[in-house]
Protein backbone atom coordinates (compact mmCIF):
# COMPACT_ATOMS: atom_id res chain seq x y z
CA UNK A 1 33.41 -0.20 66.14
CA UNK A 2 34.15 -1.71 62.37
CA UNK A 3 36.49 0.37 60.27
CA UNK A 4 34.39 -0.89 57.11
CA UNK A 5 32.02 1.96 55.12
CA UNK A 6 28.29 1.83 55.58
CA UNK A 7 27.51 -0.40 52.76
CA UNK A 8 24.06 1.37 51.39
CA UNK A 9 22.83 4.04 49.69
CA UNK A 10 20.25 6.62 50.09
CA UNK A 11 18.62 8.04 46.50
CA UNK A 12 16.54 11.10 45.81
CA UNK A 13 16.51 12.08 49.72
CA UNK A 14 14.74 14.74 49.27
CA UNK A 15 11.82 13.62 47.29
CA UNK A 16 8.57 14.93 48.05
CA UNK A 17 5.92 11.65 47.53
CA UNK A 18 4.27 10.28 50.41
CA UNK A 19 6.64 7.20 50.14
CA UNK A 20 9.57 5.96 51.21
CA UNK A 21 10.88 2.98 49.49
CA UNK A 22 13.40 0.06 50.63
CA UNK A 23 15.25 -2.36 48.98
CA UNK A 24 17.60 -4.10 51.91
CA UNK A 25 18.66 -6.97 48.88
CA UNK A 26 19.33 -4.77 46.18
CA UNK A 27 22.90 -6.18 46.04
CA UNK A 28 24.61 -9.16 45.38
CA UNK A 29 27.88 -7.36 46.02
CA UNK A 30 30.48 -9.27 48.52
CA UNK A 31 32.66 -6.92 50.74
CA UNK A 32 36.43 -7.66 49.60
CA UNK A 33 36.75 -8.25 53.33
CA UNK A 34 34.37 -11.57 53.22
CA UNK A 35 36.46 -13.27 50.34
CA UNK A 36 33.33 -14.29 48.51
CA UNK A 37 32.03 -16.57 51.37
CA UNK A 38 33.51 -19.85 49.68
CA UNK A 39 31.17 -19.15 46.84
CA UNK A 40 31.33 -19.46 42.89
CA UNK A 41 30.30 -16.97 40.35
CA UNK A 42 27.38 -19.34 40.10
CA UNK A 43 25.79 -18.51 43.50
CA UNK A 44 27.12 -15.33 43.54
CA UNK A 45 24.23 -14.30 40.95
CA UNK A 46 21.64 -16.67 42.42
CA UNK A 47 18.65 -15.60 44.55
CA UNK A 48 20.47 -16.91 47.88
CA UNK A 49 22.50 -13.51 47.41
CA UNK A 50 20.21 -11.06 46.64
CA UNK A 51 16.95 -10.33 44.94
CA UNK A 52 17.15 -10.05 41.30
CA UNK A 53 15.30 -7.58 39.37
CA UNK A 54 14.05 -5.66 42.67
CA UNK A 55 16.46 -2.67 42.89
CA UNK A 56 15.12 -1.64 39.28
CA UNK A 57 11.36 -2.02 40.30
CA UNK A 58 12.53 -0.37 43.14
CA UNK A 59 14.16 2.56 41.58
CA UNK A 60 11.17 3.14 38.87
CA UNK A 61 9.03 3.43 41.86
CA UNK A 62 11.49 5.87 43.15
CA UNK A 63 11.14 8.31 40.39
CA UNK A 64 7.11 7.75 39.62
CA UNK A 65 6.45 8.52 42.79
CA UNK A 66 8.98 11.20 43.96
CA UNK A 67 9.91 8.83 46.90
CA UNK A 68 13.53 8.59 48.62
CA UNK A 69 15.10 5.13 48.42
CA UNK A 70 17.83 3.36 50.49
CA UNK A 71 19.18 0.27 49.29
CA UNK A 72 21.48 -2.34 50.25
CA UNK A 73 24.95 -2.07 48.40
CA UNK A 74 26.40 -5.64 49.56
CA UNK A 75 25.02 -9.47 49.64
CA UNK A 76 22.56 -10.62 51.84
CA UNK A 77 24.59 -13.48 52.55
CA UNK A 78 27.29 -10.72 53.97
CA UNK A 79 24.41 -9.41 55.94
CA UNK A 80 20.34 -9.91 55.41
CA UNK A 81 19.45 -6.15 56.50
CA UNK A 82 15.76 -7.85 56.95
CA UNK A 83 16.89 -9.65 60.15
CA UNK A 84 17.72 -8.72 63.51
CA UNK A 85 21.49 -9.22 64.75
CA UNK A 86 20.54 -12.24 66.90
CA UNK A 87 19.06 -14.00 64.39
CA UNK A 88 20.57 -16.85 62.78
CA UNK A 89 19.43 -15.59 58.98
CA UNK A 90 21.32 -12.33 59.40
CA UNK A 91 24.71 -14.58 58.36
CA UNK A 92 23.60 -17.60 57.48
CA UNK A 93 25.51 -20.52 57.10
CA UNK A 94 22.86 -22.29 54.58
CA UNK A 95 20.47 -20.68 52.45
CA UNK A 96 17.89 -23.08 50.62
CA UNK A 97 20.07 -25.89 49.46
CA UNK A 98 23.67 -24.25 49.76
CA UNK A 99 26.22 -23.73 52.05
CA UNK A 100 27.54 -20.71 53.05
CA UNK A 101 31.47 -21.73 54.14
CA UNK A 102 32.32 -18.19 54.49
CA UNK A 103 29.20 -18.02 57.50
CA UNK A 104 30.02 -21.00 58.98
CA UNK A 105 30.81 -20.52 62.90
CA UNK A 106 31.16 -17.33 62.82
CA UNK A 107 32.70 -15.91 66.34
CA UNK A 108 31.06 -13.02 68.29
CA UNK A 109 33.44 -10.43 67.05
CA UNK A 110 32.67 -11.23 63.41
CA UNK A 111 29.10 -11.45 63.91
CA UNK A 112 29.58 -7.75 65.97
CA UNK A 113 31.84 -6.61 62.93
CA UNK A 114 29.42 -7.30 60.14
CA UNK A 115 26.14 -5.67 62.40
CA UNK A 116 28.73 -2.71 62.96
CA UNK A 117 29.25 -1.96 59.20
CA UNK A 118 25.71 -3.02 57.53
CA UNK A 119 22.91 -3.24 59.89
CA UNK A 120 23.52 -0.35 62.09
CA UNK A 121 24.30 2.39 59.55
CA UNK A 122 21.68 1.27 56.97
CA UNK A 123 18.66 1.24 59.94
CA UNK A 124 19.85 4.49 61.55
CA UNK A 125 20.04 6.10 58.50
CA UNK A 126 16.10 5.08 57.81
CA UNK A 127 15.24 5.95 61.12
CA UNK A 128 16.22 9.35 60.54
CA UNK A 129 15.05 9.64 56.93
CA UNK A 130 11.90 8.60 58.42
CA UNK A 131 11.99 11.03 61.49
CA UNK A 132 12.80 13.98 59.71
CA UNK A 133 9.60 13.63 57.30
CA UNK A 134 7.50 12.93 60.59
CA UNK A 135 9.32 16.02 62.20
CA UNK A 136 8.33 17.93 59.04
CA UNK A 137 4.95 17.00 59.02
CA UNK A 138 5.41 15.39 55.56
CA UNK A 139 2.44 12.31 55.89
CA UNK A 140 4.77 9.12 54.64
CA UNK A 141 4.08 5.51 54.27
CA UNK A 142 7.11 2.61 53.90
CA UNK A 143 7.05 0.56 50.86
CA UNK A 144 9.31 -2.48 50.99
CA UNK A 145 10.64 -4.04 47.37
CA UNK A 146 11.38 -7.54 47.05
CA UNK A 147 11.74 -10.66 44.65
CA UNK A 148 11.40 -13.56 44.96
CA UNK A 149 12.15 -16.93 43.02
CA UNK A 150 9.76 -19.26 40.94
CA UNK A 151 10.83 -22.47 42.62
CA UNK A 152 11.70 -23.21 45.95
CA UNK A 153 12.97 -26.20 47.31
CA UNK A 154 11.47 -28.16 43.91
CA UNK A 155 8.00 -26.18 44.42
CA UNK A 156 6.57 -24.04 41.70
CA UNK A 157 4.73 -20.60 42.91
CA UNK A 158 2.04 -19.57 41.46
CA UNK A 159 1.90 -16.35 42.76
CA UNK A 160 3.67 -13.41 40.67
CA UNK A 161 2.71 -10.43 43.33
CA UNK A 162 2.62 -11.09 46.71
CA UNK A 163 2.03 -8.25 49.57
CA UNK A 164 3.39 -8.55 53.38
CA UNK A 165 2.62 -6.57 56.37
CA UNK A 166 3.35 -6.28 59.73
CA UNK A 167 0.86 -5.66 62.36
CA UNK A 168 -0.98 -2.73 60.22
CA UNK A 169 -2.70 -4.54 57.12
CA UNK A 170 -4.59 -1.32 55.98
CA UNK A 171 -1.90 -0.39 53.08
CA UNK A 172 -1.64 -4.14 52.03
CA UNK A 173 -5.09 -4.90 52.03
CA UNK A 174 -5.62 -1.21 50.03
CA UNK A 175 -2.78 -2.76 47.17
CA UNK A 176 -3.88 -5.93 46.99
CA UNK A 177 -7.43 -4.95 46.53
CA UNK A 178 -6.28 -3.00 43.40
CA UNK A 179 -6.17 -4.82 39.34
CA UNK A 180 -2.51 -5.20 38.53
CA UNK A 181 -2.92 -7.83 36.39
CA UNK A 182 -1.14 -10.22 37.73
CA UNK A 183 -1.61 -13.37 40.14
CA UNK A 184 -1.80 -11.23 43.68
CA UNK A 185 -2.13 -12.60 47.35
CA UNK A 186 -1.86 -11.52 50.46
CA UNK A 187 1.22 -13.38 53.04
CA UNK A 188 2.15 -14.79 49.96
CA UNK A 189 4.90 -16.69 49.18
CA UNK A 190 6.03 -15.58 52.87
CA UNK A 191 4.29 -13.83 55.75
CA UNK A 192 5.28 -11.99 58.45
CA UNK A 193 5.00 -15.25 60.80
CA UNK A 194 8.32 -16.31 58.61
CA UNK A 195 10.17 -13.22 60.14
CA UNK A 196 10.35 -11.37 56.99
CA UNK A 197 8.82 -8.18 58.16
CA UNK A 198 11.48 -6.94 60.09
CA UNK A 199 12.00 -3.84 58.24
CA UNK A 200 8.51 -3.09 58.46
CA UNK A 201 8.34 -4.27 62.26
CA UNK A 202 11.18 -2.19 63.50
CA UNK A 203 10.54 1.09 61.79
CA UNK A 204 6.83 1.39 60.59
CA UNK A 205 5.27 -0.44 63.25
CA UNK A 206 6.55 1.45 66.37
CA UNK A 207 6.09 4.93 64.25
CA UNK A 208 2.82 4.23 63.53
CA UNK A 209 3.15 4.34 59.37
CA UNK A 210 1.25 2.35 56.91
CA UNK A 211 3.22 0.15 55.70
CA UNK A 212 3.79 -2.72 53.08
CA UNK A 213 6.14 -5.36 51.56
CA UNK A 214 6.45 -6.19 47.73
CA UNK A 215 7.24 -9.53 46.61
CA UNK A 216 7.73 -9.52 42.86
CA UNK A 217 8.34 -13.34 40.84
CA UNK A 218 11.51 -12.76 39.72
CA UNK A 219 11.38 -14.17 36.25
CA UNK A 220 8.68 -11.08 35.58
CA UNK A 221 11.24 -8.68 36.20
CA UNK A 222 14.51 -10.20 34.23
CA UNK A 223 15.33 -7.43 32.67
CA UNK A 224 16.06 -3.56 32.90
CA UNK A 225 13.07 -3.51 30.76
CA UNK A 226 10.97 -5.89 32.96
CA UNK A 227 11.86 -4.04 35.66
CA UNK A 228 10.96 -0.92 34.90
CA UNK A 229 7.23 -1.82 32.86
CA UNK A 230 6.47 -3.99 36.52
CA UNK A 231 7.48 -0.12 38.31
CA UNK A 232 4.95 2.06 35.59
CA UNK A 233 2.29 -0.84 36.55
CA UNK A 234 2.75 -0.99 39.94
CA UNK A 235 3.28 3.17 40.60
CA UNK A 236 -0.35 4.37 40.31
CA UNK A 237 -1.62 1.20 42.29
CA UNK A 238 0.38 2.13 45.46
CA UNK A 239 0.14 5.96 45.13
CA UNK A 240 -3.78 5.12 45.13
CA UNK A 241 -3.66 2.69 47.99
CA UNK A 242 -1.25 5.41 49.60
CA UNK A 243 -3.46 7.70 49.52
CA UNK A 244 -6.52 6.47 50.92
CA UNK A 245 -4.51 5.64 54.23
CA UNK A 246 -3.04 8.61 54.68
């Protein structure tokens, strides 16, 4: 096993909403242990290492609706908690249009050291977040919180709200039916055919919980201020959708 600390954290554990919300790229922290990955400061803050502006939407939602929250504490570049260990994206060695040095041909061990210290502790720790509401008969659904950027590979997204789900499209369909006032689609800008429901596939899937993943435009949440206006708008829309699943 890795001698490196579980690199997440679990918030308001004991909260008593209906939800339980996720942000696996809340971070764009690099273990002292990876050396940075060959980056500069420059990519260090870019999407390619985490999701700006999410762990603040995801927090607001936290407190509006009383709902525990593990997040991420480290780079998705050190380790993509939304992929399995086999795949390739869990360390990858290019993400969009740069290289990842510090990823590049990475041996077994390394691979098994990283999975030991971020993927393992953060998804058993869900799993039992998750278990012990079930065991308690507390009725949960798992919300998801993500951003993502305006332009990708030279395309501009028109979306600013998009809403992902596994095999169970009940909660999605129930959010995205709702006004938020912004530009809303469903599988949009990624679905779960791009394997970006993992999360959702390996915990609310096989325990049978409504489920759904945010994708926020990242300019629309900039700020702390963004942020947490985008949570107050979005709150009542997924308690309401929440609840007429449950």
């Amino acid at each position: 096993m890795s001698d490196l600390a579980p690199f997440f954290e679990i918030e308001n554990a004991a909260g008593d909403g209906n939800t339980v919300i996720v942000c696996e790229h809340a971070s764009n922290d690099f273990a002292s242990t990876t050396g940075g990955l060959g980056l500069n400061r420059d990519q260090w803050q870019a999407h390619i290492a985490w999701d700006p502006g999410a762990l603040g939407v995801a927090k607001g939602l936290s407190r509006a609706l009383d709902a525990p929250l593990i997040r991420a504490t480290a780079s998705r570049l050190v380790y993509d908690l939304n992929r399995p260990p086999h795949s390739q994206g869990a360390m990858p060695a290019r993400s969009e249009t740069h290289d990842i040095p510090g990823n590049r041909a990475l041996s077994a061990h390394q691979r098994l050291s990283r999975t030991e210290a971020h993927y393992i502790p953060f998804h058993s720790a869900l799993f039992a977040l998750l278990s012990r509401r079930l065991a308690s008969g507390k009725p949960t659904a798992l919300i998801t919180v993500h951003s993502f950027t305006p332009v990708y590979f030279g395309a501009l997204r028109e979306v600013e709200f998009g809403i992902i789900h596994d095999v169970d499209d009940r909660l999605a369909q129930g959010i995205a039916a709702r006004d938020t006032g912004l530009i809303t689609r469903l599988n949009e800008p990624y679905s779960a055919a791009d394997g970006v429901a993992h999360t959702l596939a390996l915990h609310a899937t096989p325990l049978g919980l409504a489920h759904a993943m945010l994708e926020i435009r990242n300019d629309l949440i900039a700020t702390p201020e963004a942020q947490q206006a985008m949570a107050e708008r979005l709150a009542p829309v997924i308690r309401g959708a929440v609840e007429e699943v449950l």
